[in-house]
Protein backbone atom coordinates (compact mmCIF):
# COMPACT_ATOMS: atom_id res chain seq x y z
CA UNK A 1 76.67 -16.16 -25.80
CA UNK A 2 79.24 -14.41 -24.00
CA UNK A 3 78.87 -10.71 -24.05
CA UNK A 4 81.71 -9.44 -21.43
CA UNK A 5 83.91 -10.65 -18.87
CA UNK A 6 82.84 -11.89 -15.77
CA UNK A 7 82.72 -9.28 -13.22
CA UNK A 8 81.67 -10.96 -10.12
CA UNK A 9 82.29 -7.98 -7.60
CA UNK A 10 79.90 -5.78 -9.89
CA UNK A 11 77.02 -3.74 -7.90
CA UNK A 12 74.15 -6.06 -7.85
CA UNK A 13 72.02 -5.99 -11.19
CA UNK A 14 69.04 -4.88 -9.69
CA UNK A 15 70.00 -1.06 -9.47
CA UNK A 16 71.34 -0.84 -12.64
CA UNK A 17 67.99 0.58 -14.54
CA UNK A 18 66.99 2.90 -11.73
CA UNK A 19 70.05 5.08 -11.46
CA UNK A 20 69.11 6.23 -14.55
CA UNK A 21 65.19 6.97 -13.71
CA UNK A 22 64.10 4.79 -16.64
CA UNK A 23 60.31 3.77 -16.47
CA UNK A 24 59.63 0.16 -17.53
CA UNK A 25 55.93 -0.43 -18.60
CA UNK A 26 53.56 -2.24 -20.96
CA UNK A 27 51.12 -1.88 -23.45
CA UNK A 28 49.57 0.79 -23.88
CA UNK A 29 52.08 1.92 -26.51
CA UNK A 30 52.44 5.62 -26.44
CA UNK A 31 53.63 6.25 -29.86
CA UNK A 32 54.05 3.70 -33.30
CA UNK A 33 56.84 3.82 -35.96
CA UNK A 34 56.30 6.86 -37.62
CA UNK A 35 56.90 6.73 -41.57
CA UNK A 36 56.32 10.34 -42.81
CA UNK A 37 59.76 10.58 -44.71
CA UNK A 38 59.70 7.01 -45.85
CA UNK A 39 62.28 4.42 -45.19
CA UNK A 40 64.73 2.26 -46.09
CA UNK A 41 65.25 -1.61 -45.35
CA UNK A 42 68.90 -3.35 -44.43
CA UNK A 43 68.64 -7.00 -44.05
CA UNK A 44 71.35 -9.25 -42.97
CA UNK A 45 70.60 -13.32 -43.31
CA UNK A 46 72.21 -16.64 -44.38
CA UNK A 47 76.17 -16.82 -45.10
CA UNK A 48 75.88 -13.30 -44.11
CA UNK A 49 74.72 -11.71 -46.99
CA UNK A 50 73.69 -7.62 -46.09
CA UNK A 51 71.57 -5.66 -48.49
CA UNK A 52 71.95 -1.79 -47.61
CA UNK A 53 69.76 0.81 -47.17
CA UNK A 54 70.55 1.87 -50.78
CA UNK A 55 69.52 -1.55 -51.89
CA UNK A 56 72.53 -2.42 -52.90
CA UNK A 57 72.66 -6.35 -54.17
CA UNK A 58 74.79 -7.41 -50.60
CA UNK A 59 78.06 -7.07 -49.09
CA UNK A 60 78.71 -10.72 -48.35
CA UNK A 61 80.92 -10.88 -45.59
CA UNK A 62 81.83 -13.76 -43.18
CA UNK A 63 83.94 -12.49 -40.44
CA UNK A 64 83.20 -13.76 -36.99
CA UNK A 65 83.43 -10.65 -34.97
CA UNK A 66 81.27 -7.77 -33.96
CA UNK A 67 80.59 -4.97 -36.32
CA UNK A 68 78.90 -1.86 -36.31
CA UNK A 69 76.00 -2.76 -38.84
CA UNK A 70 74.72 0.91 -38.19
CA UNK A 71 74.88 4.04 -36.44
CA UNK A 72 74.76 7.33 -36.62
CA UNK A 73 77.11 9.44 -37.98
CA UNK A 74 78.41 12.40 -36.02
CA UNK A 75 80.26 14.31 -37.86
CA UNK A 76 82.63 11.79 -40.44
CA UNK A 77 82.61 8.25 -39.97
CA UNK A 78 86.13 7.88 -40.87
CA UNK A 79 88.05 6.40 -38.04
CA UNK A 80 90.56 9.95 -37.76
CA UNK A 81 87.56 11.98 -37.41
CA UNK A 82 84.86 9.98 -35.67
CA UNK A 83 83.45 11.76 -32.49
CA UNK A 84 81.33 10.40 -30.17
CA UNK A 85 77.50 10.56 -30.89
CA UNK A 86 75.17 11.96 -27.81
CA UNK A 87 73.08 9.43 -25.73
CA UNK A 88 69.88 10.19 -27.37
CA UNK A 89 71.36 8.70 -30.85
CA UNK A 90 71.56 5.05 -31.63
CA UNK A 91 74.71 2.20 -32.80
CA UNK A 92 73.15 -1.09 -34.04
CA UNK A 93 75.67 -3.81 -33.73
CA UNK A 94 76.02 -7.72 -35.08
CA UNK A 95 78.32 -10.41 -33.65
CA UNK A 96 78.78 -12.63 -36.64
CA UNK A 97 79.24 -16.62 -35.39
CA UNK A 98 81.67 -18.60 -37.53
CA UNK A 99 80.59 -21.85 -39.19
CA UNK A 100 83.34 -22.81 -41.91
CA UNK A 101 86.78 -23.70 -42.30
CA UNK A 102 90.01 -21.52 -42.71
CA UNK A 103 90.13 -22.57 -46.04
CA UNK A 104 86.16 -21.74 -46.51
CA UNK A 105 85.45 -18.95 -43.90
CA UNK A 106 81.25 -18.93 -43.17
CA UNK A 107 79.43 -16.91 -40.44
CA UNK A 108 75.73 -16.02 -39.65
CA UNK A 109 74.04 -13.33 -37.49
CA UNK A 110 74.45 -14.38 -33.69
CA UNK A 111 73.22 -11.75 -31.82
CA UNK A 112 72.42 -7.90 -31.96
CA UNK A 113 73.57 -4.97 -29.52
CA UNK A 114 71.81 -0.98 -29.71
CA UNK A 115 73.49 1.13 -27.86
CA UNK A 116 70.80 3.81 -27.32
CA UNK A 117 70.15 6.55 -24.39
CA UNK A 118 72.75 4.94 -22.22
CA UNK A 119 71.39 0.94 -22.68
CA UNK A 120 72.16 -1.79 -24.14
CA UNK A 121 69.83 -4.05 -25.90
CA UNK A 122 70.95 -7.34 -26.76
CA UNK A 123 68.76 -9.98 -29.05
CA UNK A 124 69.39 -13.31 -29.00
CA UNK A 125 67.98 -15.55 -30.93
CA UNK A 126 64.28 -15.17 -29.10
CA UNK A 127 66.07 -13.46 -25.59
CA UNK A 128 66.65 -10.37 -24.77
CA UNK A 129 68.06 -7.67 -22.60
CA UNK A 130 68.03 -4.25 -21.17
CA UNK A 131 71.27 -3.30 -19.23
CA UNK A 132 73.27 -0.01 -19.11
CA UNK A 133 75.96 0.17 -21.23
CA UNK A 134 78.53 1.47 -19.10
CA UNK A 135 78.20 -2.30 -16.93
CA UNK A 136 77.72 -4.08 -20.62
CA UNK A 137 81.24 -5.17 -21.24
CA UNK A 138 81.72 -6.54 -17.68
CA UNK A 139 78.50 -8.78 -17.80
CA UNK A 140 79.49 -12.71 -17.40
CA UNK A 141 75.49 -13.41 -18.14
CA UNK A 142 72.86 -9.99 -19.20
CA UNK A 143 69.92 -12.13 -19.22
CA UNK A 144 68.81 -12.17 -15.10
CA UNK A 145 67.13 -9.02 -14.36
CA UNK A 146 65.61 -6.69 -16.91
CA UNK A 147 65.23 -9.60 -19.58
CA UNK A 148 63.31 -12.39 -21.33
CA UNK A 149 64.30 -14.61 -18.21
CA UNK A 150 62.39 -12.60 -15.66
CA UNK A 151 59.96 -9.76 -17.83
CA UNK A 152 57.34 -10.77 -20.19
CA UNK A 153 56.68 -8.75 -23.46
CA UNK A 154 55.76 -6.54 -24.76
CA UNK A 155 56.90 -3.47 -22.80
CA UNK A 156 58.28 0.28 -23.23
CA UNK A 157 61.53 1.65 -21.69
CA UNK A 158 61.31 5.56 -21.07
CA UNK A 159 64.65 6.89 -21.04
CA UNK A 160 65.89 10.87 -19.69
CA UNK A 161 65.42 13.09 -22.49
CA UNK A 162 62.20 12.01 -24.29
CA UNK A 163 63.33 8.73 -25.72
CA UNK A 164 61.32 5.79 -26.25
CA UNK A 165 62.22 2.21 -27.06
CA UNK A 166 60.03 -0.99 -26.79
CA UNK A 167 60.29 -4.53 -27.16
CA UNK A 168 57.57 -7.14 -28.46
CA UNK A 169 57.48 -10.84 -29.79
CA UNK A 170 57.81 -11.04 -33.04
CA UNK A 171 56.75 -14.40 -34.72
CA UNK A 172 57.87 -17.54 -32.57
CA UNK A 173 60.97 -16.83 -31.73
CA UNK A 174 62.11 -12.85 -32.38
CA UNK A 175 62.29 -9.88 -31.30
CA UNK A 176 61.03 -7.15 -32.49
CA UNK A 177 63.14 -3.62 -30.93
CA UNK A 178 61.18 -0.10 -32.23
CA UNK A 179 61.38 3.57 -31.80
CA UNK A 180 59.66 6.04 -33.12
CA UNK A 181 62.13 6.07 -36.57
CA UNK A 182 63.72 2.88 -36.50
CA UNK A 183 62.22 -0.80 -36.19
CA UNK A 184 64.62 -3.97 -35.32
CA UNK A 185 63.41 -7.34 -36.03
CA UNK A 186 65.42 -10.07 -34.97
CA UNK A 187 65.43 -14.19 -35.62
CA UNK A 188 67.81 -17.05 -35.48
CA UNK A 189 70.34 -16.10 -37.98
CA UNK A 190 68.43 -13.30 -39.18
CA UNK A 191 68.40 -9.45 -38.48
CA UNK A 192 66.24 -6.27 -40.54
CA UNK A 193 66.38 -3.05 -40.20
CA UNK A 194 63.72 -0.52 -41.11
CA UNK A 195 64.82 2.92 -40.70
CA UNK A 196 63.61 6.24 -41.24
CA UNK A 197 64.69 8.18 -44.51
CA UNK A 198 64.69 11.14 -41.70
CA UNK A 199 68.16 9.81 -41.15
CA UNK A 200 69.31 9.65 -44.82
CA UNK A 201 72.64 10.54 -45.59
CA UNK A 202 73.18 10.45 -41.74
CA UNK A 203 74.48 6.80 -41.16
CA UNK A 204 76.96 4.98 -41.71
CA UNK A 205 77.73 1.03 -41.09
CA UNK A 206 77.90 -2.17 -43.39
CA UNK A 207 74.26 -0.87 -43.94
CA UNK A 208 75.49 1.76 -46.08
CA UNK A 209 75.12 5.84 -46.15
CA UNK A 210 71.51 5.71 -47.09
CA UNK A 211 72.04 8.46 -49.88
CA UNK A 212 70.11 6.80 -52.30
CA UNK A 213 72.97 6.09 -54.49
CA UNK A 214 73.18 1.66 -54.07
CA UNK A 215 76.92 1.81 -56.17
CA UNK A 216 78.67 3.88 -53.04
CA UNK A 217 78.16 1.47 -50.95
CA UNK A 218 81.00 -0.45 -51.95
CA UNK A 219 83.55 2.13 -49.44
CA UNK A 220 85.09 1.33 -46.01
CA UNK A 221 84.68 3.14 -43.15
CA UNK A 222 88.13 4.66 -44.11
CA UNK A 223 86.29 6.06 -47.77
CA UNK A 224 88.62 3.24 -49.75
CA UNK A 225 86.44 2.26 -52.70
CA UNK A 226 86.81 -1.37 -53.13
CA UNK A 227 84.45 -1.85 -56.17
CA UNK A 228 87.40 -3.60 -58.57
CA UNK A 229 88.02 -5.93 -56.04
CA UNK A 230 87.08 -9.50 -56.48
CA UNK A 231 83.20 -9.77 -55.73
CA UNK A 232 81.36 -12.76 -55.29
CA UNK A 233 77.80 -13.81 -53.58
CA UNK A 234 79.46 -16.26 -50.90
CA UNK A 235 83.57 -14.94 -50.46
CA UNK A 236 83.76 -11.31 -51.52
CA UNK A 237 87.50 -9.51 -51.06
CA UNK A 238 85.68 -6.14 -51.46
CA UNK A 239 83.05 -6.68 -48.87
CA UNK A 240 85.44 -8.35 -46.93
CA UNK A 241 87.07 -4.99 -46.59
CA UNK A 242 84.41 -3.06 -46.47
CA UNK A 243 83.48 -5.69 -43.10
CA UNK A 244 86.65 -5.83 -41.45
CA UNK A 245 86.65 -1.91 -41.82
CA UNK A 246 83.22 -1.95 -39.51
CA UNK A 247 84.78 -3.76 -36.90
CA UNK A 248 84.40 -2.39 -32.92
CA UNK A 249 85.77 -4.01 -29.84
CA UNK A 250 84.31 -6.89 -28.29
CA UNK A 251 85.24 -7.27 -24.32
CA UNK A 252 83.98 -11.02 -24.67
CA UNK A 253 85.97 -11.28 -27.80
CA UNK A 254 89.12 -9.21 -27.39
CA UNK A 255 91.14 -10.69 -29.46
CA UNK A 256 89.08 -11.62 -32.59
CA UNK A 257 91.02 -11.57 -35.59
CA UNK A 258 89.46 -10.11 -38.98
CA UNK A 259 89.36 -12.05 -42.15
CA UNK A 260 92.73 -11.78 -43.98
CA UNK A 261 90.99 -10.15 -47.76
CA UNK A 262 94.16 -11.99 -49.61
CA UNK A 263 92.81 -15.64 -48.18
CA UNK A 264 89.52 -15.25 -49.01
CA UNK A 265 88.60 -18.15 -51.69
CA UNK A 266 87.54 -16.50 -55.03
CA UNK A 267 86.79 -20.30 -56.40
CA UNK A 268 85.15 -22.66 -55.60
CA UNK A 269 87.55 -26.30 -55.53
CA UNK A 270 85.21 -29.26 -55.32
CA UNK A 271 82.82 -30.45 -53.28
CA UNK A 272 81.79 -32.98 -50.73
CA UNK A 273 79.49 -35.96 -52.01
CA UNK A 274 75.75 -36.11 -49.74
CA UNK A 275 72.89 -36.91 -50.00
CA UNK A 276 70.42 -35.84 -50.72
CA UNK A 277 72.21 -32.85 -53.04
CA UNK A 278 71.80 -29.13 -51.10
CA UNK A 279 69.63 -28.15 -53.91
CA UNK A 280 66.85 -30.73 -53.50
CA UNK A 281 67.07 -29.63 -49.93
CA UNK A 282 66.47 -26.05 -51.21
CA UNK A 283 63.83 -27.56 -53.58
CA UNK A 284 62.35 -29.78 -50.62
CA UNK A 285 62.20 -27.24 -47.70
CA UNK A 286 61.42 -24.23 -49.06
CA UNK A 287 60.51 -24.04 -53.02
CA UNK A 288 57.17 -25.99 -53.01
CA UNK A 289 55.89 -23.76 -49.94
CA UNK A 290 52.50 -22.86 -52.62
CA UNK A 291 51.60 -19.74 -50.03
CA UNK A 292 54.92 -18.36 -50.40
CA UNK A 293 54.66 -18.68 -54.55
CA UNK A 294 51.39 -17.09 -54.27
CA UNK A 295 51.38 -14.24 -52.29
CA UNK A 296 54.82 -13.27 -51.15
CA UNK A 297 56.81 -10.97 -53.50
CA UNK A 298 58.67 -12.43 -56.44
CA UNK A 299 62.17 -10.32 -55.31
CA UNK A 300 61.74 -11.80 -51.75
CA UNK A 301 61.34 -15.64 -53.18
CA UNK A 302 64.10 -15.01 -55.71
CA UNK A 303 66.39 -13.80 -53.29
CA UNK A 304 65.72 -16.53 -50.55
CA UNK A 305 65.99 -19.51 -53.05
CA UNK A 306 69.13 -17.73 -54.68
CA UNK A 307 70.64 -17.28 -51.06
CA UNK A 308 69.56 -21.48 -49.96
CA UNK A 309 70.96 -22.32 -53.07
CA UNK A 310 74.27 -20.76 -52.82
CA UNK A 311 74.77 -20.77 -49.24
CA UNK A 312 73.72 -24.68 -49.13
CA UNK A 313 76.69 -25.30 -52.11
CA UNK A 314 78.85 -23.36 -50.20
CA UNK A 315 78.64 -25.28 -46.79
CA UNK A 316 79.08 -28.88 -48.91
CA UNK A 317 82.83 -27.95 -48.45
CA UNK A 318 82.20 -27.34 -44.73
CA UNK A 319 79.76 -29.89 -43.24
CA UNK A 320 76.58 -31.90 -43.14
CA UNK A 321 75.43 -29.53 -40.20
CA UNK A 322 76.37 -26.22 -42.35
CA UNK A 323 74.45 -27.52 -45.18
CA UNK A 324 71.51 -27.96 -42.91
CA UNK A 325 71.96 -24.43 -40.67
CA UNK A 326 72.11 -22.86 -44.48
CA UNK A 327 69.02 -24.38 -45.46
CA UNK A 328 67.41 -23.04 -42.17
CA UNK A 329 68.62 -19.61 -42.69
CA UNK A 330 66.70 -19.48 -46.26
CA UNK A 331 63.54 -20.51 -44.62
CA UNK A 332 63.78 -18.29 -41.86
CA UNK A 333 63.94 -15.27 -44.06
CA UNK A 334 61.19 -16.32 -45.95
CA UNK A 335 59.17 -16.83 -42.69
CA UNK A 336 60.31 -12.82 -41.74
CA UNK A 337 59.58 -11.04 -44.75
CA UNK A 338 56.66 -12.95 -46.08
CA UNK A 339 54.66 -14.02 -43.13
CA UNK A 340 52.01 -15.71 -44.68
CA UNK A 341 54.72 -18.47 -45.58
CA UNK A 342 53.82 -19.78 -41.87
CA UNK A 343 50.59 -20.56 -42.96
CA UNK A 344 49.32 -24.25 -43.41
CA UNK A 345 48.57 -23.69 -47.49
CA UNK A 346 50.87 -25.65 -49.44
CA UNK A 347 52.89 -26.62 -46.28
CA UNK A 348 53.56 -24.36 -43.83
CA UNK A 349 57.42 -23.39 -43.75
CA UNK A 350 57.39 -22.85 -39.71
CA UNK A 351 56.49 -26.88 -39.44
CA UNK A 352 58.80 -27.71 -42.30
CA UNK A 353 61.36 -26.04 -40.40
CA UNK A 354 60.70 -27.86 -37.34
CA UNK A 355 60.51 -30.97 -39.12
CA UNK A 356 64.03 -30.37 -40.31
CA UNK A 357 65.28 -29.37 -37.04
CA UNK A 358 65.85 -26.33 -37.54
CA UNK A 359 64.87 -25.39 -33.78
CA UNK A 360 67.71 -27.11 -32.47
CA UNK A 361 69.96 -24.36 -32.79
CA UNK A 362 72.40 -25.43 -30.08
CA UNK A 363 72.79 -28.98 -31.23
CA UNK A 364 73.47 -27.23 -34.93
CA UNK A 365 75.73 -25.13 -34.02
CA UNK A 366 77.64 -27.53 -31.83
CA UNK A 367 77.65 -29.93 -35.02
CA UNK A 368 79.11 -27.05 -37.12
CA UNK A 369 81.88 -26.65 -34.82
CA UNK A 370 82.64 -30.22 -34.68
CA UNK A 371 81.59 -32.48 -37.22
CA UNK A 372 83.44 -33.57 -40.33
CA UNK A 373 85.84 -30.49 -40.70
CA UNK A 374 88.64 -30.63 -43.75
């Protein structure tokens, strides 16, 4: 992952938390995830499908470039009246990574930035980082100093002002980032955020405005509703402008181009003959996981067989290797939101996973760029 340009005559790395007196420590924590005003969940997983705050069904959007996911808003949100939000607030962002084909544009979650009290935190796929944002976008490689390379977790970063983050393992590979109104947790092609309802009404993103009101949530940043636009679970033109709308620059990715909403594939034109068929993979990997059927909840095991299914149909007109990084992505959010899935009853999902290959990321993703492309 490339975050920023190589800056080779930067100031050494090692100065770059103290200049701004932050204390790095560990366990005790000093505070937990306080839930007084309730909160909302936004999830973004497989072919990137993103439920809002407002539970919206998802704004299914495929671009490949970074995005604000959420933030903040100060003030409006719309790009002529945006203003800059202080240090103490917070702007959660996703770089999307491409999988498809012009003709069939795919993406998942690569990594995750917060910008919050003058630091950037980047997850990766089981790494992370703490570095200043100001030296972010010149940063050839983040993960050397205050990272997963050379710090062990968990740990609490005390910034100026009174703010609080911390970062802890989460499962076997993620990342769990938390403050005391907003908890991150991050996997391979998988991101959730659990926010606050202290902050409803007050954000804005591909999340949604957290107003309680799911239908609104089809807008762009710009306030364009987009609702009679073409809408489908894989290639949406509405949430295809409602993404492109979210877009923010990307030093390591200047020149990223959006998704063109008039090329976006509202059919679906044949498909690919393999074997075995992405729905007995679907069936296979992930339906006949008996701890999942019995105690994970029937909206979560819905949504994750609906989401292998389609996503896994969907990549047949890619590639062998998208078919399989789909299938991976279902069980992966099954393994976040129902934990219990891991367990050996019935077959655990983390060893079916494995078995699969679905640790291999880099070898997947090379095969994605690569292999058998129409």
């Amino acid at each position: 992952m490339q975050i920023g340009k190589d800056f080779a005559a930067l100031l050494s790395l090692t100065i770059f938390l103290a200049t701004l007196g932050t204390v790095v420590g560990k366990f005790p924590y000093p505070w937990s995830f306080d839930d007084t005003y309730g909160h909302g969940i936004c999830q973004g997983s497989g072919d990137v499908h993103h439920t809002t705050f407002d539970d919206w069904r998802s704004i299914d959007f495929q671009g490949p470039c970074l995005y604000t996911l959420t933030r903040l808003c100060c003030g409006s949100c719309n790009k002529k009246e945006d203003k800059f939000c202080p240090l103490t607030d917070f702007h959660v962002k996703i770089k999307q990574r491409p999988v498809g084909t012009p003709a069939y544009p795919l993406a998942y979650v690569d990594y995750i930035v917060v910008e919050i009290c003058g630091y950037s935190v980047i997850l990766d796929e089981g790494k992370w980082a703490v570095v200043e944002t100001t030296h972010a976008n010149y940063l050839s490689n983040p993960f050397t100093t205050y990272s997963s390379s050379v710090l062990s977790l968990p740990r609490v970063w005390n910034c100026e002002g009174g703010t609080q983050f911390k970062l802890s393992k989460w499962g076997t590979n993620g990342i769990q980032f938390e403050t005391k109104f907003m908890i991150i947790y991050n996997m391979p092609a998988f991101v959730k955020v659990k926010l606050s309802k202290k902050y409803k009404s007050k954000v804005c993103g591909i999340c949604g405005n957290f107003n309680g009101i799911a239908k609104d949530d089809l807008v762009t940043r710009d306030g364009i509703d987009v609702s009679g636009y073409p809408d489908g679970f894989i290639w949406s033109v509405a949430d295809t402008h409602i993404g492109n709308s979210w877009k923010v620059y990307n030093p390591g990715q200047p020149d990223c181009k959006e998704l063109d909403p008039s090329k976006i594939p509202t059919t679906w034109k044949g498909k690919r003959e393999v074997s075995p068929e992405p729905s007995a993979l679907c069936e296979t990997y992930l339906a006949q996981n008996k701890a999942m059927i019995k105690y994970c909840s029937p909206k979560d095991i819905e949504y994750a067989l609906q989401e292998c299914n389609e996503d896994a149909k969907a990549s047949n007109l890619v590639s062998q290797a998208a078919i399989k990084e789909a299938i991976c992505a279902a069980m992966v959010q099954m393994m976040a939101n129902c934990p219990v899935s891991r367990t050996s009853e019935g077959g655990s999902l983390e060893e079916l996973s494995k078995k699969y290959g679905c640790y291999q990321q880099s070898i997947v993703r090379e095969a994605a760029r690569l292999s058998d492309r129409q």
